[in-house]
Protein backbone atom coordinates (compact mmCIF):
# COMPACT_ATOMS: atom_id res chain seq x y z
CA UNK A 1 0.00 0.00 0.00
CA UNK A 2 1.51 3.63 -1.01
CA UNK A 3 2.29 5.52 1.90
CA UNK A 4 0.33 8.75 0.23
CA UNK A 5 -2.87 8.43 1.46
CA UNK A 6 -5.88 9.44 -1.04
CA UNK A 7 -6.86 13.02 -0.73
CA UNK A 8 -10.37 13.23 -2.91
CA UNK A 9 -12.83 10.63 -4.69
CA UNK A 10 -10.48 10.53 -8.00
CA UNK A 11 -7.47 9.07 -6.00
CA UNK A 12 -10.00 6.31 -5.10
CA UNK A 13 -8.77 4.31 -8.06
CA UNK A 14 -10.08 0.51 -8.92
CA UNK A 15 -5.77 -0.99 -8.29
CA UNK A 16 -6.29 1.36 -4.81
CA UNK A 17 -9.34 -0.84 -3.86
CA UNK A 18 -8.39 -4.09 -5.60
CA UNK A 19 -5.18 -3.63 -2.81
CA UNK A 20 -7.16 -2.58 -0.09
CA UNK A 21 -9.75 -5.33 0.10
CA UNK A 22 -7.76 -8.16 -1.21
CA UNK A 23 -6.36 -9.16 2.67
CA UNK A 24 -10.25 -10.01 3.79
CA UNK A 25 -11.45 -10.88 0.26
CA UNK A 26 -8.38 -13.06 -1.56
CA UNK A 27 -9.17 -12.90 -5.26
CA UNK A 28 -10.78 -9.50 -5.62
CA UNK A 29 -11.05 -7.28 -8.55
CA UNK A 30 -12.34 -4.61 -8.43
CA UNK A 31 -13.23 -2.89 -11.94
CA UNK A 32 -14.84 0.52 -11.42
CA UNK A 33 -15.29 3.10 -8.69
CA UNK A 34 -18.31 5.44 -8.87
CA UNK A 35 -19.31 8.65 -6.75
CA UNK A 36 -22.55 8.01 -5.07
CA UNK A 37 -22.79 10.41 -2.49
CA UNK A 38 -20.68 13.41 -1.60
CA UNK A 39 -20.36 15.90 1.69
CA UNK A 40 -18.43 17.96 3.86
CA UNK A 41 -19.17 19.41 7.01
CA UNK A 42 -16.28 18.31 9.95
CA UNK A 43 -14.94 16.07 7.44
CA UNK A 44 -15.03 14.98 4.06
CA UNK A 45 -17.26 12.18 3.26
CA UNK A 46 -17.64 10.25 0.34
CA UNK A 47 -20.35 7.33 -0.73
CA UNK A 48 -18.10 5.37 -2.85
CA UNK A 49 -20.01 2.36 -5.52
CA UNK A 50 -17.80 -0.83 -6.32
CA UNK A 51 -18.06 -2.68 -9.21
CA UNK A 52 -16.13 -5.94 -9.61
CA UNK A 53 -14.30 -7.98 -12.29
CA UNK A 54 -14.15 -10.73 -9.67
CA UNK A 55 -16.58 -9.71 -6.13
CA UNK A 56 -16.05 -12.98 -4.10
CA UNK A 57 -18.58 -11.39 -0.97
CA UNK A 58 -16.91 -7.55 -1.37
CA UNK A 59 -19.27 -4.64 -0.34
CA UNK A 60 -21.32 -3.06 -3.37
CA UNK A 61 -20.54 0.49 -1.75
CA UNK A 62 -18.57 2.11 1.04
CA UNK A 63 -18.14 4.72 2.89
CA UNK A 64 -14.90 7.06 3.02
CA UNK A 65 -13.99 9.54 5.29
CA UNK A 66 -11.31 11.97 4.96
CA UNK A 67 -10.29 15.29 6.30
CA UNK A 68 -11.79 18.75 4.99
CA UNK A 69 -9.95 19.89 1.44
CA UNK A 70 -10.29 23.02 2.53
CA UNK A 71 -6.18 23.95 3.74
CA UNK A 72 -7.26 26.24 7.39
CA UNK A 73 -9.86 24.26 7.76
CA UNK A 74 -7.70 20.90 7.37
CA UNK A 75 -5.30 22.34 9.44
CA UNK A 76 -7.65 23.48 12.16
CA UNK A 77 -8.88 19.41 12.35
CA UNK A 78 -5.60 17.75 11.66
CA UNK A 79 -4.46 19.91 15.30
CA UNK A 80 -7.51 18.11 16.82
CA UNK A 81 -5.81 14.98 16.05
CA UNK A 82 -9.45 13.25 15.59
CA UNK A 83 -9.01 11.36 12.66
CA UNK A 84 -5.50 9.63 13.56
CA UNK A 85 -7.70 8.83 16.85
CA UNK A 86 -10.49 7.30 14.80
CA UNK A 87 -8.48 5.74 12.20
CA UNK A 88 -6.62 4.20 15.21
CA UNK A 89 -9.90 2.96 16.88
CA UNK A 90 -10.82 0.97 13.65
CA UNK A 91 -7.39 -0.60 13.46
CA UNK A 92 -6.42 -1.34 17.13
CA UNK A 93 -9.39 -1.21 19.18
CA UNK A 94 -12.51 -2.07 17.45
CA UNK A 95 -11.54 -5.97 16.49
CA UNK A 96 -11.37 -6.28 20.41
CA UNK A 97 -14.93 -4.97 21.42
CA UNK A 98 -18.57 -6.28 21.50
CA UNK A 99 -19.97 -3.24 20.86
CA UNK A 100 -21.67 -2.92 17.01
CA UNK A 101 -19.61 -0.42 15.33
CA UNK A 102 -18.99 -0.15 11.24
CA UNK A 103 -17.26 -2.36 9.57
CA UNK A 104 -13.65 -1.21 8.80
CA UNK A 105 -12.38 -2.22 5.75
CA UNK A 106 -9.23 0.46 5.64
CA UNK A 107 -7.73 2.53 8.41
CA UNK A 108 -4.55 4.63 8.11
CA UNK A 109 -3.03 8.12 9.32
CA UNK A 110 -0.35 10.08 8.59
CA UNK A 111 2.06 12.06 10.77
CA UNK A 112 0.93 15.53 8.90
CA UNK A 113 -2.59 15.23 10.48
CA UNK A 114 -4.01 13.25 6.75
CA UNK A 115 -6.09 10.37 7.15
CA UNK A 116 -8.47 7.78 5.71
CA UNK A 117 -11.37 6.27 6.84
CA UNK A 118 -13.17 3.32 4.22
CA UNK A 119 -15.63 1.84 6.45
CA UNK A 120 -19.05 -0.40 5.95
CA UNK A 121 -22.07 1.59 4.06
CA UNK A 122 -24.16 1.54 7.12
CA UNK A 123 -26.76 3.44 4.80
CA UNK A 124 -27.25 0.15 2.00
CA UNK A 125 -27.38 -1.83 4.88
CA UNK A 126 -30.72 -0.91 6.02
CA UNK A 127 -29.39 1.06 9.25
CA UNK A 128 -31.18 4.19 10.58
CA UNK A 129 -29.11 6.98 11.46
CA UNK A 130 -31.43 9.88 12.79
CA UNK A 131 -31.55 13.35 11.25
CA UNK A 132 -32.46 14.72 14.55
CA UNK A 133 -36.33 13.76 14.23
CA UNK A 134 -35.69 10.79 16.62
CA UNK A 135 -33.77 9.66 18.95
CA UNK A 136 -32.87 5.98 20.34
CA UNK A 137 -35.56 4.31 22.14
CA UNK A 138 -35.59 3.76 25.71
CA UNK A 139 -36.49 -0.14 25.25
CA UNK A 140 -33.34 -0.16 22.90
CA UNK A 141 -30.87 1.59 25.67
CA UNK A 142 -29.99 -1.12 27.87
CA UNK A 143 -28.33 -3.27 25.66
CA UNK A 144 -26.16 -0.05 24.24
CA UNK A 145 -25.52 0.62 28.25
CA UNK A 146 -24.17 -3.34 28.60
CA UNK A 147 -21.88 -2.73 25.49
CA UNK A 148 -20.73 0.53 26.91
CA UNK A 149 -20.12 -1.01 30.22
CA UNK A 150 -18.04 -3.91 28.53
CA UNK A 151 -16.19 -1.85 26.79
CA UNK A 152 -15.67 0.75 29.87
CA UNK A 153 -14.50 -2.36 32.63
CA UNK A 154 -12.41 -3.89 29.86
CA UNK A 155 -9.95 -0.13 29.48
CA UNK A 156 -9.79 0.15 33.00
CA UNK A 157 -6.67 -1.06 33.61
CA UNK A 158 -4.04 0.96 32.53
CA UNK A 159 -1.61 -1.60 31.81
CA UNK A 160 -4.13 -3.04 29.55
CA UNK A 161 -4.75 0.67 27.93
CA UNK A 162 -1.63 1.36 27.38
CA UNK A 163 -0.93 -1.67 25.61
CA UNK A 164 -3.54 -1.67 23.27
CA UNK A 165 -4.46 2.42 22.84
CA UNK A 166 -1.52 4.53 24.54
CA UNK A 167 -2.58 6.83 21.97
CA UNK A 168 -6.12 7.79 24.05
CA UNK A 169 -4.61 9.20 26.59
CA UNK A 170 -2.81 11.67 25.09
CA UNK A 171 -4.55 14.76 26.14
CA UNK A 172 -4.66 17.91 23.34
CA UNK A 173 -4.70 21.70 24.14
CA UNK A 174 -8.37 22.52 24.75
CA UNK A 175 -9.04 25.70 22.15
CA UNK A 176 -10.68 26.78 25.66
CA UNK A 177 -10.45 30.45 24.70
CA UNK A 178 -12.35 30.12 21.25
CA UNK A 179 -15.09 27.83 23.19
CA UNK A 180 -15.69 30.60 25.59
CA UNK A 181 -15.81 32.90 23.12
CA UNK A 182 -17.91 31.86 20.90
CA UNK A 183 -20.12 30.08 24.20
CA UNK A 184 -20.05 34.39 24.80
CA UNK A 185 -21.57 35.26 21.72
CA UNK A 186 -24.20 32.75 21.26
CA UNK A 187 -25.70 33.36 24.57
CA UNK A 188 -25.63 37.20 23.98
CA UNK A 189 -26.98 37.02 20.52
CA UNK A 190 -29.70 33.82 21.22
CA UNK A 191 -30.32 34.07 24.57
CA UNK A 192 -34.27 34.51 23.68
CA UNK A 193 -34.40 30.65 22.18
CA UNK A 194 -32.23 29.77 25.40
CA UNK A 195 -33.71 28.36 28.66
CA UNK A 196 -32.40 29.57 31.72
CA UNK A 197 -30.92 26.44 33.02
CA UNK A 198 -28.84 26.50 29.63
CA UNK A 199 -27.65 29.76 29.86
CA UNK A 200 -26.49 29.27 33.65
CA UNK A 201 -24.49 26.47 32.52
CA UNK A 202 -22.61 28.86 29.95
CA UNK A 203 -21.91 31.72 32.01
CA UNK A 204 -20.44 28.76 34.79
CA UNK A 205 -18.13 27.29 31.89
CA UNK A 206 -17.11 30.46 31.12
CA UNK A 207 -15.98 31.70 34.40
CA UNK A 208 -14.70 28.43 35.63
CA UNK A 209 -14.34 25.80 32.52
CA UNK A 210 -10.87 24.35 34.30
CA UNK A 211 -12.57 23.54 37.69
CA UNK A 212 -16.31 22.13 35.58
CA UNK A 213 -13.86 20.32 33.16
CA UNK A 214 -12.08 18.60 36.03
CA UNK A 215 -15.66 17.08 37.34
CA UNK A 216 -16.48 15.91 34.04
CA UNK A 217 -13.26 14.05 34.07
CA UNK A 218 -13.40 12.28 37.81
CA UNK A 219 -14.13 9.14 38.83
CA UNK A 220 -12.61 6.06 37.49
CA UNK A 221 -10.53 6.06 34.29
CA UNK A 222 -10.76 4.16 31.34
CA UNK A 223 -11.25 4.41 27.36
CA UNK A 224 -14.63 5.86 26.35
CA UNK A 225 -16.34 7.02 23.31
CA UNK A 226 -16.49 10.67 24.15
CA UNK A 227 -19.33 11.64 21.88
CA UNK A 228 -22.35 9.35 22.15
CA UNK A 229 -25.20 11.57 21.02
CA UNK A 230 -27.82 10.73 18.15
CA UNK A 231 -25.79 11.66 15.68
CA UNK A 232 -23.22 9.54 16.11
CA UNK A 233 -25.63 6.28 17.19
CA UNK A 234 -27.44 4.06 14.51
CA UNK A 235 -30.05 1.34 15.15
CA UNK A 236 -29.05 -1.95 12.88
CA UNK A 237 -32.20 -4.41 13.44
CA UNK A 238 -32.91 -3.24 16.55
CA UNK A 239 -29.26 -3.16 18.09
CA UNK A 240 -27.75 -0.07 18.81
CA UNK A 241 -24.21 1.10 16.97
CA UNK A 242 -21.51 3.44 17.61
CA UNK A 243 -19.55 5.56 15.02
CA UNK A 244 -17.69 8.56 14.53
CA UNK A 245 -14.71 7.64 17.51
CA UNK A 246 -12.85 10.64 16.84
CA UNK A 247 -13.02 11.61 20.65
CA UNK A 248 -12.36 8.61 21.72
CA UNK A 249 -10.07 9.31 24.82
CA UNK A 250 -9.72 8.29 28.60
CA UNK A 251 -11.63 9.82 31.37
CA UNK A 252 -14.99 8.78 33.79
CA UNK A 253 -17.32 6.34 32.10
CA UNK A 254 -20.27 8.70 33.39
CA UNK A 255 -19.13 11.09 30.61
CA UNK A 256 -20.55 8.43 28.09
CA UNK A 257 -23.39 6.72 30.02
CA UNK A 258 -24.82 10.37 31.12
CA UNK A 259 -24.37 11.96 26.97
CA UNK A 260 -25.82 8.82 25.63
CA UNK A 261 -28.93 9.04 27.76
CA UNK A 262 -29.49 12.79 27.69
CA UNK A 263 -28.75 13.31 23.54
CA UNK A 264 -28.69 9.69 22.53
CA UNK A 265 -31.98 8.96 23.81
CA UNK A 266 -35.82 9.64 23.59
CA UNK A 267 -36.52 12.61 25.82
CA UNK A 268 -39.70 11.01 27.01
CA UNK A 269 -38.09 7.79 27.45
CA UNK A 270 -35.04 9.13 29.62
CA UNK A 271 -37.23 10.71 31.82
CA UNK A 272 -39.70 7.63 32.54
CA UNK A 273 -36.47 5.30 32.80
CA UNK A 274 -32.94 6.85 33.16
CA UNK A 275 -33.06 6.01 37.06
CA UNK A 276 -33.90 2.13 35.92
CA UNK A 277 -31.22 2.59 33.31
CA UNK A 278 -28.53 3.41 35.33
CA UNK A 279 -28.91 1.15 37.85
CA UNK A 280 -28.89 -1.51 35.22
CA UNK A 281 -25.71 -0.03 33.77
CA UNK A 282 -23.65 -0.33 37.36
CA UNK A 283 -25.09 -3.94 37.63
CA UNK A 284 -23.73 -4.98 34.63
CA UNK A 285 -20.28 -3.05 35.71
CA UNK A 286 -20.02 -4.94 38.80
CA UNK A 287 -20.94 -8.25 37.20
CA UNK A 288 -17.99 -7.83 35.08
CA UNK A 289 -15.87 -6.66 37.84
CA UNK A 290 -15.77 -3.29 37.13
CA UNK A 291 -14.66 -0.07 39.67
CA UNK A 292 -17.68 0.29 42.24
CA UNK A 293 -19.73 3.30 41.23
CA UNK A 294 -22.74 3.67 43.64
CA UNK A 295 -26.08 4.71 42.26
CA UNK A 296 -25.97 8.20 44.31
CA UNK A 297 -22.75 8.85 42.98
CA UNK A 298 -23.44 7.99 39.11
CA UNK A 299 -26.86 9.94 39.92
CA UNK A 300 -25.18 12.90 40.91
CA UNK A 301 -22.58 12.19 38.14
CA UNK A 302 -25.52 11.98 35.58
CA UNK A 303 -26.74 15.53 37.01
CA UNK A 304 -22.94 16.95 36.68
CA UNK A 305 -22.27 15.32 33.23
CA UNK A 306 -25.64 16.29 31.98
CA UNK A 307 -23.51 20.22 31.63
CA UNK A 308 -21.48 19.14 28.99
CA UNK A 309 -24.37 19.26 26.59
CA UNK A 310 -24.30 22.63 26.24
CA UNK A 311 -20.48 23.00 25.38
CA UNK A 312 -21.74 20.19 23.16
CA UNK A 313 -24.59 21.84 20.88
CA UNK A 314 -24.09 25.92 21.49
CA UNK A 315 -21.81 25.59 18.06
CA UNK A 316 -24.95 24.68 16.19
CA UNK A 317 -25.83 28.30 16.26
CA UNK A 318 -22.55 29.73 14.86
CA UNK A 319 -20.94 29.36 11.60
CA UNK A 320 -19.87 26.79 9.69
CA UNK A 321 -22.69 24.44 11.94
CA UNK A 322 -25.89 26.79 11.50
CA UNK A 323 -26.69 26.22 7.98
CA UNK A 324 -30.13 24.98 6.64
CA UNK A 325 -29.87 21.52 5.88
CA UNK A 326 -28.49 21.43 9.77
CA UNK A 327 -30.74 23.21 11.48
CA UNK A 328 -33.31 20.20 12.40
CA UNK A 329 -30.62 18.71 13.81
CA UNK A 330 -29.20 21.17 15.81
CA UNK A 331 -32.31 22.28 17.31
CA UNK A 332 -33.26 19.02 18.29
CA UNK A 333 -29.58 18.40 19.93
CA UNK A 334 -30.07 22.01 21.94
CA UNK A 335 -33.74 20.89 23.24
CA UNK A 336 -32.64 17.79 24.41
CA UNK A 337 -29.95 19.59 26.04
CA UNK A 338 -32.58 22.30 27.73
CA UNK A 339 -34.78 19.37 28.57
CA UNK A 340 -32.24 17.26 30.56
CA UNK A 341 -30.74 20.26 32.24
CA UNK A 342 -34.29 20.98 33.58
CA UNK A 343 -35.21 17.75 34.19
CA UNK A 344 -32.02 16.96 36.21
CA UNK A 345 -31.81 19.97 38.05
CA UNK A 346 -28.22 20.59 36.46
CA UNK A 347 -27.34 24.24 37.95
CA UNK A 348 -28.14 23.29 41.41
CA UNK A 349 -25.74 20.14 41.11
CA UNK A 350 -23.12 22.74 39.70
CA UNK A 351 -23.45 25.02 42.58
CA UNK A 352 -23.60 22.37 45.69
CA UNK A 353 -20.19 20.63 44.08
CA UNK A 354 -18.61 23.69 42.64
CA UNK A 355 -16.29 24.72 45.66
């Protein structure tokens, strides 16, 4: 395999795919490559059709993702360092978990920030990814929760972390200064489609974003997802899957269990049975030996975490996030975060652990 990875679709060449498939499909040929789908938001992210001079059980399409062709804005995610994370993930962490996650069919990085991404079409499949509309149903959250907490007890250890992902543990520079500004700006210029709870949270992460970022991190460590809302969840006959690992890193396993159930899942639903869920979530810990978490402690955990949402959706309302064809997702991310920071009584947590 070249060591220059592909940059656009036309580098996606019928010898570059023949290569890449041949070590899980011995005997492939592929004949033709074809643009199906194109767009570019974070990334850039291509629907890619196959066609074959020999298939033997090859995927008809795939998709590719790769960073932004645009140079600042390349730059600007290459410093993130979220693609070499997620192309990582697919290569050295995903074979080990239980957890449904695409298929990975290619997975390399480069040290200048470039990567490539050709995973399963989860879209020909038959999976449902949400366009903000809907959100995972409650009925459908305890299995994710036992996958999360398999994959949580299993990174725990960090002999075992290091062995397998030393990489997630490298901590980046928080842009901390562009967060609060911009955190600044949307609640002075939107503060009439905010709820109160949601602005209170801002103005706290603004004036103390080191101490609130320190409670999202504690409790006990191990390798999480990092960004488990809808939008990154997809329901595959009734099973619920996990992509886009580009935050993968180490930290509390609340951070995941709390964001999955306050943006992952039905409002309605996380309301009538996040207490139930929870609990069922630190059983499943302990039965696999897991750190003890008590259910006060991941309750008031849930309460703190729940926070984070806003740092999570405010960008929806600036640019390049708050264009049309995202807006019904965006608004449906920020109401879910409004609902669970009512709902969970959020500010008052922040103010009785704050010191």
């Amino acid at each position: 395999m070249t060591s220059v990875l592909p940059t656009d679709a036309p580098e996606f060449t019928p010898e570059w795919f023949t290569e890449v498939l041949a070590p899980t499909h011995p005997g492939v040929r592929v004949a033709a490559v074809e643009v199906l789908g194109r767009s570019a938001a974070t990334n850039l992210h291509l629907r890619l059709g196959l066609g074959y001079d020999d298939q033997v059980g090859a995927p008809d399409s795939v998709f590719v993702k790769l960073p932004p062709l645009d140079a600042a804005h390349r730059e600007a995610i290459g410093a993130t360092g979220m693609g070499t994370r997620e192309a990582r993930f697919y290569a050295e962490v995903a074979p080990l978990l239980k957890m449904r996650v695409p298929t990975s069919y290619f997975s390399a990085s480069a040290d200048d920030g470039s990567f490539v991404l050709v995973l399963e079409d989860l879209a020909a499949r038959g999976c449902r990814i949400s366009d903000g509309s809907w959100a995972v149903p409650g009925e459908l959250a305890g299995r994710a929760l036992e996958e999360l907490a398999e994959m949580h007890v299993r990174f725990e250890d960090a002999a075992v972390r290091n062995e397998i992902a030393p990489w997630a543990g490298e901590r980046r520079m928080k842009a901390t200064d562009f967060t609060t500004r911009m955190l600044r700006q949307v609640i002075d210029e939107h503060h009439d489609i905010l709820s109160a709870d949601y602005v209170a949270v801002g103005e706290i992460y603004i004036e103390r974003h080191a101490e609130l970022e320190a409670l999202w991190d504690a409790g006990p460590q191990t390798l999480i997802h990092g960004d488990a809302h809808v939008g990154n969840l997809f329901i595959d006959d009734g099973r619920v899957g996990f992509l886009d690992w580009g935050l993968t890193t180490v930290s509390s396993p609340m951070r995941d269990v709390s964001y999955f159930l306050t943006v992952g899942c039905d409002p309605d639903d996380r309301r009538r049975m996040q207490g139930d869920l929870l609990q069922h979530y630190l059983d499943v810990r302990r039965s696999l030996g897991g750190a003890e978490i008590t259910f006060d402690e991941a309750w008031l955990a849930h309460r703190v975490q729940a926070a984070y949402t806003v740092i999570a959706t405010f960008l929806g309302l600036v640019p390049p996030y708050n264009v049309p064809e995202g807006r019904l997702f965006a608004t449906a991310f920020r109401e879910r975060s409004m609902a669970a920071l009512e709902d969970l009584d959020t500010v008052a947590a922040l103010r009785d652990v704050l010191p």
